[in-house]
Structure formats: structure tokens, C-alpha cells
N, C-alpha and C. Protein backbone atom coordinates (compact mmCIF):
# COMPACT_ATOMS: atom_id res chain seq x y z
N UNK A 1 -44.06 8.15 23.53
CA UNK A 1 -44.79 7.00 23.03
C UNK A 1 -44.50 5.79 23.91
N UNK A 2 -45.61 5.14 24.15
CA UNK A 2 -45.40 3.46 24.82
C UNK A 2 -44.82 2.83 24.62
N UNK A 3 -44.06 1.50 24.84
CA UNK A 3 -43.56 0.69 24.17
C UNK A 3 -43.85 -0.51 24.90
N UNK A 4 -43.06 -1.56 24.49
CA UNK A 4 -43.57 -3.24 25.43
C UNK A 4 -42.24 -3.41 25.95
N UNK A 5 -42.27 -3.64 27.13
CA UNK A 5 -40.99 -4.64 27.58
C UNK A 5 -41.41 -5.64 28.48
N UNK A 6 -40.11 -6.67 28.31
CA UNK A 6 -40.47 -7.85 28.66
C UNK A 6 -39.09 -8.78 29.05
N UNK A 7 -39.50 -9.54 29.87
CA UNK A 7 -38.31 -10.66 30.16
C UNK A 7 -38.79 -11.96 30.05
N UNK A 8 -38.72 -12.38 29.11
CA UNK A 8 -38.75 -13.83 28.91
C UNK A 8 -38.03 -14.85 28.38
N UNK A 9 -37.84 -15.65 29.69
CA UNK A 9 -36.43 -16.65 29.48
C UNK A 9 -37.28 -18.41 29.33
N UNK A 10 -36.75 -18.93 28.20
CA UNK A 10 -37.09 -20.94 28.09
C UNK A 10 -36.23 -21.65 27.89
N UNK A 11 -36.36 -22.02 28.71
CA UNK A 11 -35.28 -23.29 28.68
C UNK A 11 -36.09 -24.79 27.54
N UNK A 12 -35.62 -24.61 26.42
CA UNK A 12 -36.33 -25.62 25.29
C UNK A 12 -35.27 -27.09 25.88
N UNK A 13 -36.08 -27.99 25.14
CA UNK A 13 -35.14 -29.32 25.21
C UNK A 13 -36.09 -30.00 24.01
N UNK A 14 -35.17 -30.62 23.30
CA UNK A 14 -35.74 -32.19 22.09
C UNK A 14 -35.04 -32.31 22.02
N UNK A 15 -35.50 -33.64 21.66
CA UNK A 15 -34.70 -35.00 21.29
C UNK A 15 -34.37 -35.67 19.82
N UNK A 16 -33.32 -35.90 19.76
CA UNK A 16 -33.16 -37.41 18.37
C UNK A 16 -34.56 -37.93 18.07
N UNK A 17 -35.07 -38.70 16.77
CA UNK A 17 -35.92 -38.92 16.78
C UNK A 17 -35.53 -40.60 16.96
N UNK A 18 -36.39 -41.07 18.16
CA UNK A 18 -36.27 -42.53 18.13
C UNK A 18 -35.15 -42.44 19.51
N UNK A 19 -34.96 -41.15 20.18
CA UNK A 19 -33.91 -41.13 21.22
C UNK A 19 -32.58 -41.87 20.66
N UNK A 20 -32.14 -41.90 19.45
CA UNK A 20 -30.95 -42.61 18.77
C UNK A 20 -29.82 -41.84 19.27
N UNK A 21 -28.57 -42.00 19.60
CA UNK A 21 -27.56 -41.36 20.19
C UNK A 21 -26.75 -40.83 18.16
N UNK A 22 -27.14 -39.54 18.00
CA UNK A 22 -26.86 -39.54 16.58
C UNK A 22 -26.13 -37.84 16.30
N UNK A 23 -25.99 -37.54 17.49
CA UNK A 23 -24.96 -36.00 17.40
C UNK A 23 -24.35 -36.44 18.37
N UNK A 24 -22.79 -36.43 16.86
CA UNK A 24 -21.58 -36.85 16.86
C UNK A 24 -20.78 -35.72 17.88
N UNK A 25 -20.07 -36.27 19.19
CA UNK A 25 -19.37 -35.01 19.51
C UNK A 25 -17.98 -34.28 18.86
N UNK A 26 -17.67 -34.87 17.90
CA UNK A 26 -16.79 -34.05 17.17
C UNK A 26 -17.63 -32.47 16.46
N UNK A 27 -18.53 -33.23 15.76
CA UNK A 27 -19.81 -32.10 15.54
C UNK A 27 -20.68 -31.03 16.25
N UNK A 28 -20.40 -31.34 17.56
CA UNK A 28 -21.26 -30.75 18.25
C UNK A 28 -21.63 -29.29 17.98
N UNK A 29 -20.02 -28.75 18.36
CA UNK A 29 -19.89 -27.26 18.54
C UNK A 29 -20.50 -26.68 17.56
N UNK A 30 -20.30 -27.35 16.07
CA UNK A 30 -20.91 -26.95 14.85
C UNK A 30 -22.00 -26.66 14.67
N UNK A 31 -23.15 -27.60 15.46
CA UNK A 31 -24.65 -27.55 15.82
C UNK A 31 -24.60 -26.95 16.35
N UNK A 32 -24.10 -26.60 17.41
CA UNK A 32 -24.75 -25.03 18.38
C UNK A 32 -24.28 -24.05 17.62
N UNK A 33 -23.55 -23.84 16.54
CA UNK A 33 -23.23 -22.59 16.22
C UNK A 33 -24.05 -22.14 15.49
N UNK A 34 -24.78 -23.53 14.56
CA UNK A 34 -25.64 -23.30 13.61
C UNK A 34 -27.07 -23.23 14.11
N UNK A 35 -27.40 -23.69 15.21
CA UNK A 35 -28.81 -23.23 15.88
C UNK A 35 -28.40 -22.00 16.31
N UNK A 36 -27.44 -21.55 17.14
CA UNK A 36 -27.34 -19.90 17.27
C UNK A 36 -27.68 -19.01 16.53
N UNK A 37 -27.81 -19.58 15.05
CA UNK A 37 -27.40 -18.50 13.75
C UNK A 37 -29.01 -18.72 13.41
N UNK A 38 -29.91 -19.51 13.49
CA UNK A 38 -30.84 -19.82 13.41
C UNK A 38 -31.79 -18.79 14.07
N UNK A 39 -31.72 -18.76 15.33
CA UNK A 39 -32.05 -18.20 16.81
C UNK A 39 -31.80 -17.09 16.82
N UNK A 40 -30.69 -16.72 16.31
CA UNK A 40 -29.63 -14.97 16.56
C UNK A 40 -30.80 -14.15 15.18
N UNK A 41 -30.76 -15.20 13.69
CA UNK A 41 -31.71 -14.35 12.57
C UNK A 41 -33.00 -14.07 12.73
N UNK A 42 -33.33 -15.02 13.89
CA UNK A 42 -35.20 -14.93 13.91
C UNK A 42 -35.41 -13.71 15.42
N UNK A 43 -34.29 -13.16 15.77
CA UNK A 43 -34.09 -11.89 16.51
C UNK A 43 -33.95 -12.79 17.98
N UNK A 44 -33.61 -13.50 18.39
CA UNK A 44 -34.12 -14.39 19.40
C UNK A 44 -32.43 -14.11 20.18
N UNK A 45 -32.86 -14.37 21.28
CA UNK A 45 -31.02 -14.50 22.02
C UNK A 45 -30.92 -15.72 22.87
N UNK A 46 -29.77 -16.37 22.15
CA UNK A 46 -29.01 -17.93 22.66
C UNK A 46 -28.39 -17.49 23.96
N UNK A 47 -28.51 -17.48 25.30
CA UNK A 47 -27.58 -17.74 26.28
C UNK A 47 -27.10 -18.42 26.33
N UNK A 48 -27.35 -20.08 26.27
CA UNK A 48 -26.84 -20.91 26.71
C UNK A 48 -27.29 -22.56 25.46
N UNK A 49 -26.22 -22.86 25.32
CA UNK A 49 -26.70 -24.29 24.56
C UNK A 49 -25.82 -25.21 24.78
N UNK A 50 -26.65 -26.69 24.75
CA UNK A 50 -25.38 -27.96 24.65
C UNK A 50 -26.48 -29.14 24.61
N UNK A 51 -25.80 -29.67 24.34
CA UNK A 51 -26.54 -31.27 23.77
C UNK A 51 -25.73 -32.66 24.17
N UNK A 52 -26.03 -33.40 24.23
CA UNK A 52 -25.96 -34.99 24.37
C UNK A 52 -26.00 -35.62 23.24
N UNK A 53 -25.75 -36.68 22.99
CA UNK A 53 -25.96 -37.59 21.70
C UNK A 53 -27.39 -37.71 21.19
N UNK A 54 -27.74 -37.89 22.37
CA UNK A 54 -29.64 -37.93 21.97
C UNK A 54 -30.49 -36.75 22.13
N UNK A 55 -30.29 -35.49 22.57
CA UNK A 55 -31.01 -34.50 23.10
C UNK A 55 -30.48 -33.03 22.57
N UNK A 56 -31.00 -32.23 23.13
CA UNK A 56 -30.41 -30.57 23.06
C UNK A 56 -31.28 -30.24 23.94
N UNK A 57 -30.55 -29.36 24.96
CA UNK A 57 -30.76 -27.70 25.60
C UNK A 57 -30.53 -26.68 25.12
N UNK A 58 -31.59 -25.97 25.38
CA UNK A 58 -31.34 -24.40 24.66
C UNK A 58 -31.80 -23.19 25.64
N UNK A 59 -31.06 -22.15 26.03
CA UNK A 59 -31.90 -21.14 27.14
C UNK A 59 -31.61 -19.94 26.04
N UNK A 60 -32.96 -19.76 26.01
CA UNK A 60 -33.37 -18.51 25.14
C UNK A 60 -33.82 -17.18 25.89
N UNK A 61 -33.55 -16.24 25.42
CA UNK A 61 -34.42 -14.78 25.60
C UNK A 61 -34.95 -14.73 24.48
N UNK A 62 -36.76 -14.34 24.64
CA UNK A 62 -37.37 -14.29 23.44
C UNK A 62 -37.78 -12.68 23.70
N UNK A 63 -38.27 -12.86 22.39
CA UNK A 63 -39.35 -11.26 22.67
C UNK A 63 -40.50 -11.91 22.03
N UNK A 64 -41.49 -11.13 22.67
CA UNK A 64 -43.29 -11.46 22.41
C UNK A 64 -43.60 -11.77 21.41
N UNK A 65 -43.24 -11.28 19.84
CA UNK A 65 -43.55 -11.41 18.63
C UNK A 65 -43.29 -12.58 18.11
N UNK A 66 -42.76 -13.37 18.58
CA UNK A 66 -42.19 -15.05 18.11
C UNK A 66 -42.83 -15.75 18.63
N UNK A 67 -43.87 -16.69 18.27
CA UNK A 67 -44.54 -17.76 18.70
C UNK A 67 -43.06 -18.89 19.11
N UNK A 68 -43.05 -19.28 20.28
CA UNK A 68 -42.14 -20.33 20.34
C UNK A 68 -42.28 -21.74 19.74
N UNK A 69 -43.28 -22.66 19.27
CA UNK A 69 -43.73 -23.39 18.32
C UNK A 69 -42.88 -22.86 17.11
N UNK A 70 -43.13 -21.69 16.39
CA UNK A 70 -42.60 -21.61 15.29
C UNK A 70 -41.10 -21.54 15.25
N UNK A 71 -40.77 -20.91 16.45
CA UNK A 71 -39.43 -20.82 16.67
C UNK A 71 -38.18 -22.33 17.05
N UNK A 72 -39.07 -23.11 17.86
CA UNK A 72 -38.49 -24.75 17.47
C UNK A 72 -38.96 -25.25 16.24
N UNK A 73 -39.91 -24.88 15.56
CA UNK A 73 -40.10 -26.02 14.24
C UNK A 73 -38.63 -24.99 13.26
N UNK A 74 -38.64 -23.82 13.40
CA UNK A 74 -37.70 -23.80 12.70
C UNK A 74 -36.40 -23.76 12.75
N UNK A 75 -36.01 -24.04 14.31
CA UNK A 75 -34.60 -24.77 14.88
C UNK A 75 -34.77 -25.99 14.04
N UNK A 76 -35.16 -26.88 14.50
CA UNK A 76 -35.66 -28.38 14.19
C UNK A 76 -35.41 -28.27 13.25
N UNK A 77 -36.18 -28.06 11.71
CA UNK A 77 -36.01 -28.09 10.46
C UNK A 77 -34.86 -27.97 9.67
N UNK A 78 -34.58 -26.59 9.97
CA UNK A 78 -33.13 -26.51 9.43
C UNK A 78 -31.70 -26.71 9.90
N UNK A 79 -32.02 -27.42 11.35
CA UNK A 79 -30.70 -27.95 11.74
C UNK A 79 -30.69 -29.31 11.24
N UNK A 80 -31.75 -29.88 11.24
CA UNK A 80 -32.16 -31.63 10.52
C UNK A 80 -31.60 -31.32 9.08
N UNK A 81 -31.98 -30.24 8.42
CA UNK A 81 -30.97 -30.28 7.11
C UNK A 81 -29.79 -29.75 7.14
N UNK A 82 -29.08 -28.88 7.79
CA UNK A 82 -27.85 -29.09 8.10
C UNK A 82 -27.05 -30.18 8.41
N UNK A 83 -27.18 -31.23 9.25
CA UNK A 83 -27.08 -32.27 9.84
C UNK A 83 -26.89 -33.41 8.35
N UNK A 84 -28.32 -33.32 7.23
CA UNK A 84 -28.07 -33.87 6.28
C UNK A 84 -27.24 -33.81 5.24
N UNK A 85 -27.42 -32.40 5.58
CA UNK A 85 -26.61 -32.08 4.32
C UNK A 85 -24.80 -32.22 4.41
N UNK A 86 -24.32 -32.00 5.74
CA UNK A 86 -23.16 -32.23 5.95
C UNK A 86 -22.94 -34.48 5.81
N UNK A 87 -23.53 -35.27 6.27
CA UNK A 87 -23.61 -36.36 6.13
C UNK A 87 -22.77 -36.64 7.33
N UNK A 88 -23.30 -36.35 8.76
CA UNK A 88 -22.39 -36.72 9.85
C UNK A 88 -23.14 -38.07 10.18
N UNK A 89 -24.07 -38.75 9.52
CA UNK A 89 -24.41 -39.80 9.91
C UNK A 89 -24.78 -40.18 9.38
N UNK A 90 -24.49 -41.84 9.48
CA UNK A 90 -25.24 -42.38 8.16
C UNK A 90 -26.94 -42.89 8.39
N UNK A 91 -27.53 -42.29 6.84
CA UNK A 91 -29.01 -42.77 7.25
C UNK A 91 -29.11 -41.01 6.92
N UNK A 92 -30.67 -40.93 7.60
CA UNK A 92 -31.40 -39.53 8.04
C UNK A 92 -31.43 -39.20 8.47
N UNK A 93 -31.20 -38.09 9.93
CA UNK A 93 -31.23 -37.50 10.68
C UNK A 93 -32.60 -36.64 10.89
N UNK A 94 -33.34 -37.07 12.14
CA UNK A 94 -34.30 -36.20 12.41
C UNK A 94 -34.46 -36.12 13.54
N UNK A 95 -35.34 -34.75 14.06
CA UNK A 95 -35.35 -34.76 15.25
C UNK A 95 -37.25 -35.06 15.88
N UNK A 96 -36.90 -35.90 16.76
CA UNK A 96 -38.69 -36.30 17.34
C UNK A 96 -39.82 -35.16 17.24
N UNK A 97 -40.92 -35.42 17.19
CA UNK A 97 -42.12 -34.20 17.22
C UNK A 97 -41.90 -33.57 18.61
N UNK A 98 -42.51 -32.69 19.02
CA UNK A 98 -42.83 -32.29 20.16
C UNK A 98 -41.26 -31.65 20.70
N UNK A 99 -41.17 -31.14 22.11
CA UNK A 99 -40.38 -30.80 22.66
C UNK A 99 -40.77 -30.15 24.02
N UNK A 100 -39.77 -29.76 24.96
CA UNK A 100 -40.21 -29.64 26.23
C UNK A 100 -39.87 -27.93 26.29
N UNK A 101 -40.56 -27.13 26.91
CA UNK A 101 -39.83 -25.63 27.22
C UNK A 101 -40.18 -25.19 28.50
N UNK A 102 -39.58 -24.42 29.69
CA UNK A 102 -39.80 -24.16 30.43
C UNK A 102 -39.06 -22.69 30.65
N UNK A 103 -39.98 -22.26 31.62
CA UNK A 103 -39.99 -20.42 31.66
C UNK A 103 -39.44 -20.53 33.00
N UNK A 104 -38.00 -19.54 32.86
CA UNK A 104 -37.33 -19.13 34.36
C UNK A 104 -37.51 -17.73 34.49
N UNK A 105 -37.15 -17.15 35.61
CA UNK A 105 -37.09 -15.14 35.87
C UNK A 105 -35.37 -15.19 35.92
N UNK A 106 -35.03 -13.99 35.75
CA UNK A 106 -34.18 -13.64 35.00
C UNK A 106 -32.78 -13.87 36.38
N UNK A 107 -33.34 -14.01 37.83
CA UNK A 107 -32.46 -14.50 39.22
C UNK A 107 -32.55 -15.74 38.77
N UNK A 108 -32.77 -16.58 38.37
CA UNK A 108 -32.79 -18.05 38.04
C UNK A 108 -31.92 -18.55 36.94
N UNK A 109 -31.09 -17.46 35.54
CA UNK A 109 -30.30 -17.90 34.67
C UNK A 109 -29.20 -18.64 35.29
N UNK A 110 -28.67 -18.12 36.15
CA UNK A 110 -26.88 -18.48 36.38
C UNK A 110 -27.56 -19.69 36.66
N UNK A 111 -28.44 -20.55 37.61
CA UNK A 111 -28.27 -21.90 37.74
C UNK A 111 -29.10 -22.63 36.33
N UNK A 112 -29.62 -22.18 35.49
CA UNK A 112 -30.03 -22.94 34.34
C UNK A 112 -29.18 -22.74 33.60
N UNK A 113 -28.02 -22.20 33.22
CA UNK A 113 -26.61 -22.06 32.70
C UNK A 113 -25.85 -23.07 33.26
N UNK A 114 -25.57 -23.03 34.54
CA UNK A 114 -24.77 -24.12 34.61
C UNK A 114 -25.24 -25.53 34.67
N UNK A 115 -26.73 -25.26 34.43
CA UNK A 115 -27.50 -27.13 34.40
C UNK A 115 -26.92 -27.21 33.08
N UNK A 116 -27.40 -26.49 32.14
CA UNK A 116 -26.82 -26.74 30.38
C UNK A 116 -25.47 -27.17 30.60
N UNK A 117 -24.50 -25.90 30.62
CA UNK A 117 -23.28 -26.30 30.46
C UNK A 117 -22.68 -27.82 30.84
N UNK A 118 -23.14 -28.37 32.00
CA UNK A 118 -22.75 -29.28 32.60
C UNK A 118 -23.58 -30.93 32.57
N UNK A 119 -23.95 -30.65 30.79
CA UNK A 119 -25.01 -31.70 31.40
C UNK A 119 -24.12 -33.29 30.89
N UNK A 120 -23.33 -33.10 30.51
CA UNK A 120 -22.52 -34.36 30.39
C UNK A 120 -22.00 -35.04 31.83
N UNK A 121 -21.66 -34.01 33.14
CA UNK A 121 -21.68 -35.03 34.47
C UNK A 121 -23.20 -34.91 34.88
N UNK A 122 -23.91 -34.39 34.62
CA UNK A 122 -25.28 -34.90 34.99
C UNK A 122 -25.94 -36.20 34.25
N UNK A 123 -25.34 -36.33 33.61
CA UNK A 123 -26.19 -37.15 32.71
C UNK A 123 -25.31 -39.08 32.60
N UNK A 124 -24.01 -38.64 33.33
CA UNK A 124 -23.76 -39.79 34.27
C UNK A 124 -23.97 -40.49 34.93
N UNK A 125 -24.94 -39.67 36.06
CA UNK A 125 -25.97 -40.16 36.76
C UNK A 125 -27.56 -40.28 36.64
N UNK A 126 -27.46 -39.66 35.52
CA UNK A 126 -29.84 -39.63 34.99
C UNK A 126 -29.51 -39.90 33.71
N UNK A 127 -30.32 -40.90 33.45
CA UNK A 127 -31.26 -40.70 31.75
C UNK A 127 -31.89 -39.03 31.58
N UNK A 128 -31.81 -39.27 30.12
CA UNK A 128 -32.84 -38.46 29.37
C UNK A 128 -33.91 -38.13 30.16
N UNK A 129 -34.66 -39.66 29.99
CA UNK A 129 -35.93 -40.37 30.20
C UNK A 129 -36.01 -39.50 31.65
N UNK A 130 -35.12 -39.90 32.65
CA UNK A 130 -35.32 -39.35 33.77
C UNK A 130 -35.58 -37.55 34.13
N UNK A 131 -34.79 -37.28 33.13
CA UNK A 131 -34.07 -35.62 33.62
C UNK A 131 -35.63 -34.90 32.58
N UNK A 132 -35.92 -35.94 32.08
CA UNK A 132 -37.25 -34.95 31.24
C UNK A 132 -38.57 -35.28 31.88
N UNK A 133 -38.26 -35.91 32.40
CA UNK A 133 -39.45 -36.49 33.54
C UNK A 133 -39.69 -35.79 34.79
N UNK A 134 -38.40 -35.35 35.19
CA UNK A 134 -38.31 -34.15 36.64
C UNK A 134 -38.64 -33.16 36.27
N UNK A 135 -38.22 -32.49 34.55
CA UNK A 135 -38.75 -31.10 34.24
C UNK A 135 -40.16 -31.03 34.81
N UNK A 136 -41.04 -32.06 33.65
CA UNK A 136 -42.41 -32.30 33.72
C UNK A 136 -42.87 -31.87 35.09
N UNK A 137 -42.53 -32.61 36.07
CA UNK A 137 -42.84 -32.91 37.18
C UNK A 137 -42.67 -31.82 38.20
N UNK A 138 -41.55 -31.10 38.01
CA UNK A 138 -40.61 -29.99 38.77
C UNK A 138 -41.69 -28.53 38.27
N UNK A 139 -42.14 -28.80 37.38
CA UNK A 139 -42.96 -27.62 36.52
C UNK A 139 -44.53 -27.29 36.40
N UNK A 140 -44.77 -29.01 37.38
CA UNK A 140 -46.33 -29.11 37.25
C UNK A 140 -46.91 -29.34 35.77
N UNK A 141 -46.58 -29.77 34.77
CA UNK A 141 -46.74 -29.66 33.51
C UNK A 141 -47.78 -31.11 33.39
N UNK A 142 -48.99 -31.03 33.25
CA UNK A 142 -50.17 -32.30 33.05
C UNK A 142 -48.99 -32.97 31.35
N UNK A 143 -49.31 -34.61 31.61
CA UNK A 143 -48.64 -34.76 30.92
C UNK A 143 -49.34 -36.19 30.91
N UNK A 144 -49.19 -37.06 29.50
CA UNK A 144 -49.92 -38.23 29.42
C UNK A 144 -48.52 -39.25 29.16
N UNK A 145 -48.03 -40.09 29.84
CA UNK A 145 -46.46 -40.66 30.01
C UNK A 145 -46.88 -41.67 28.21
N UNK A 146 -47.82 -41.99 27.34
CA UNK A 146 -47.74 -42.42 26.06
C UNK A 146 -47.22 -41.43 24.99
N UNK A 147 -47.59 -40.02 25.68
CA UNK A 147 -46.80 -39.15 24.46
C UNK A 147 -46.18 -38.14 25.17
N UNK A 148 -45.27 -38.40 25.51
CA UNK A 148 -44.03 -37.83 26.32
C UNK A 148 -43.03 -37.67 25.04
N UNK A 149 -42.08 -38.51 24.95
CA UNK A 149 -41.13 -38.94 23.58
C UNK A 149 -41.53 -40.48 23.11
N UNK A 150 -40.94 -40.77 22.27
CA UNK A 150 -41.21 -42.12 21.70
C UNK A 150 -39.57 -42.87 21.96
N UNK A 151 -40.08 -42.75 23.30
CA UNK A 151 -38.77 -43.59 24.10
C UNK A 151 -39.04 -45.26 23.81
N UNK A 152 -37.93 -45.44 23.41
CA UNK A 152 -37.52 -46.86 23.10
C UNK A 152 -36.52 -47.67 23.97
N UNK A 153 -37.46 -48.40 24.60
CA UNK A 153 -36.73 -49.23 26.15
C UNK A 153 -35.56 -49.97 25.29
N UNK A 154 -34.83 -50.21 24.36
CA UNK A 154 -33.92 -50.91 24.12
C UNK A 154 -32.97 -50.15 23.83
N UNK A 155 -32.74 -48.27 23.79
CA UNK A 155 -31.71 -47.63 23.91
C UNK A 155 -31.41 -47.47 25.17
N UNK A 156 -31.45 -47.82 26.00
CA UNK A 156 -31.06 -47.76 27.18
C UNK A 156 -31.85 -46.83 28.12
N UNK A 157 -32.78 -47.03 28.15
CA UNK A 157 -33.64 -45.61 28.89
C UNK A 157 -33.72 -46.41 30.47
């Protein structure tokens, strides 16, 4: 009998909503464990994750049957109530609409692994604003710069 195989690797990224610096790094590890568990139930495989105060990376192996839309709205959702429900911040916690994903071949993980892992000295030297702007750009991705994120020039972008 036939079967399907497939290699498909995305590198996802979203943001805080309002780009607010609002994942606490004491918390962090906790959030990736709990998007893993998210990701790992919906059959999906986490290689690689890490986040910033304002953002998250995620490098996934999917399989065909998962719309990736459904698969971030339901990262998104139930890590936003995790997040609430623990009370690591005061206020609401949400994360912005939209999000960025990009497709690597499977010779291309080890350096999108170590972009994740390492994005705290990268991000020494680039904004957000910037490093989501090169994806775009690096990817050919048509893009209208009013609905990109709802970047707010007074967090420091």
C-alpha cells in the first residue's frame, strides 16, 4: 500500500501584542515547555524554541494534515491562557494577530537552530522590527509595511 511522506520544516515567529516586552525570563523555560506540549499533542515536532520579551521562535516539523494557521491559533490561544492563568503579569497577556512562518529543507536546520538558540546575542545588535523585516525580505514574502505588526515607535523599535 502507498503512503505520503514528507519533510516539512517552519520556522514560525509572533509577537506580544502591542510588541510589549511581557515574557518574563524567569518564566521563559515554562513557556516553551508548555508550547512543546501544545505542538508535541497536535502530533507536530518542536526542534527548536526560544523567545525574547516581546517575540517567540519556533522550528517545527509538521506533517500535511495540520493546517499551520490552526496550528498557531492554537499555540497562541492556549499559551495566552496559560500565561493568564499563572498571573506572570500584571494586566492581560496576549499575543498580536498574524505571525510570520518560513519553510527551510532539512540541510538548512543546524543553522536555523542556532539562529533560535542564540537569539538573545542577536538581538543585541537588531530589533524585532528589524530581524522580521529581513525574514520578509530574505524570503521574498509581498508584504504591505501598515500590517506587518502593530509596532509601536515608542517601545523602542
Amino acid at each position: 500500500m502507498a503512503d505520503t511522506y514528507t519533510q516539512l520544516y517552519i520556522h514560525i515567529v509572533f509577537a506580544v501584542k502591542g510588541r510589549q516586552s511581557l515574557i518574563p525570563k524567569q518564566h521563559k523555560e515554562a513557556l516553551h515547555q508548555y508550547i512543546t506540549r501544545i505542538i508535541t499533542n497536535k502530533k507536530q515536532t518542536v526542534i527548536r524554541i526560544n523567545s525574547m520579551p516581546d517575540h517567540i521562535h519556533v522550528l517545527i516539523g509538521m506533517t500535511p494534515d495540520m493546517a499551520l494557521s490552526d496550528l498557531v491559533r492554537d499555540i497562541k490561544a492556549n499559551s495566552s491562557r496559560f500565561i493568564n492563568k499563572k498571573a506572570w503579569i500584571a494586566g492581560r497577556f496576549e499575543w498580536q494577530t498574524g505571525f510570520g512562518a518560513f519553510s527551510y529543507s532539512h540541510s538548512q536546520l543546524d543553522g536555523v537552530v542556532r539562529y533560535i538558540k542564540n537569539q538573545e546575542a542577536h538581538h543585541s545588535r537588531q530589533t524585532f522590527r528589524e530581524e522580521y523585516l529581513t525574514f520578509l525580505k530574505r524570503f521574498n514574502v509581498p508584504y504591505n509595511p501598515e500590517y506587518i505588526f502593530d509596532f509601536d515607535d515608542t517601545l523602542g523599535t
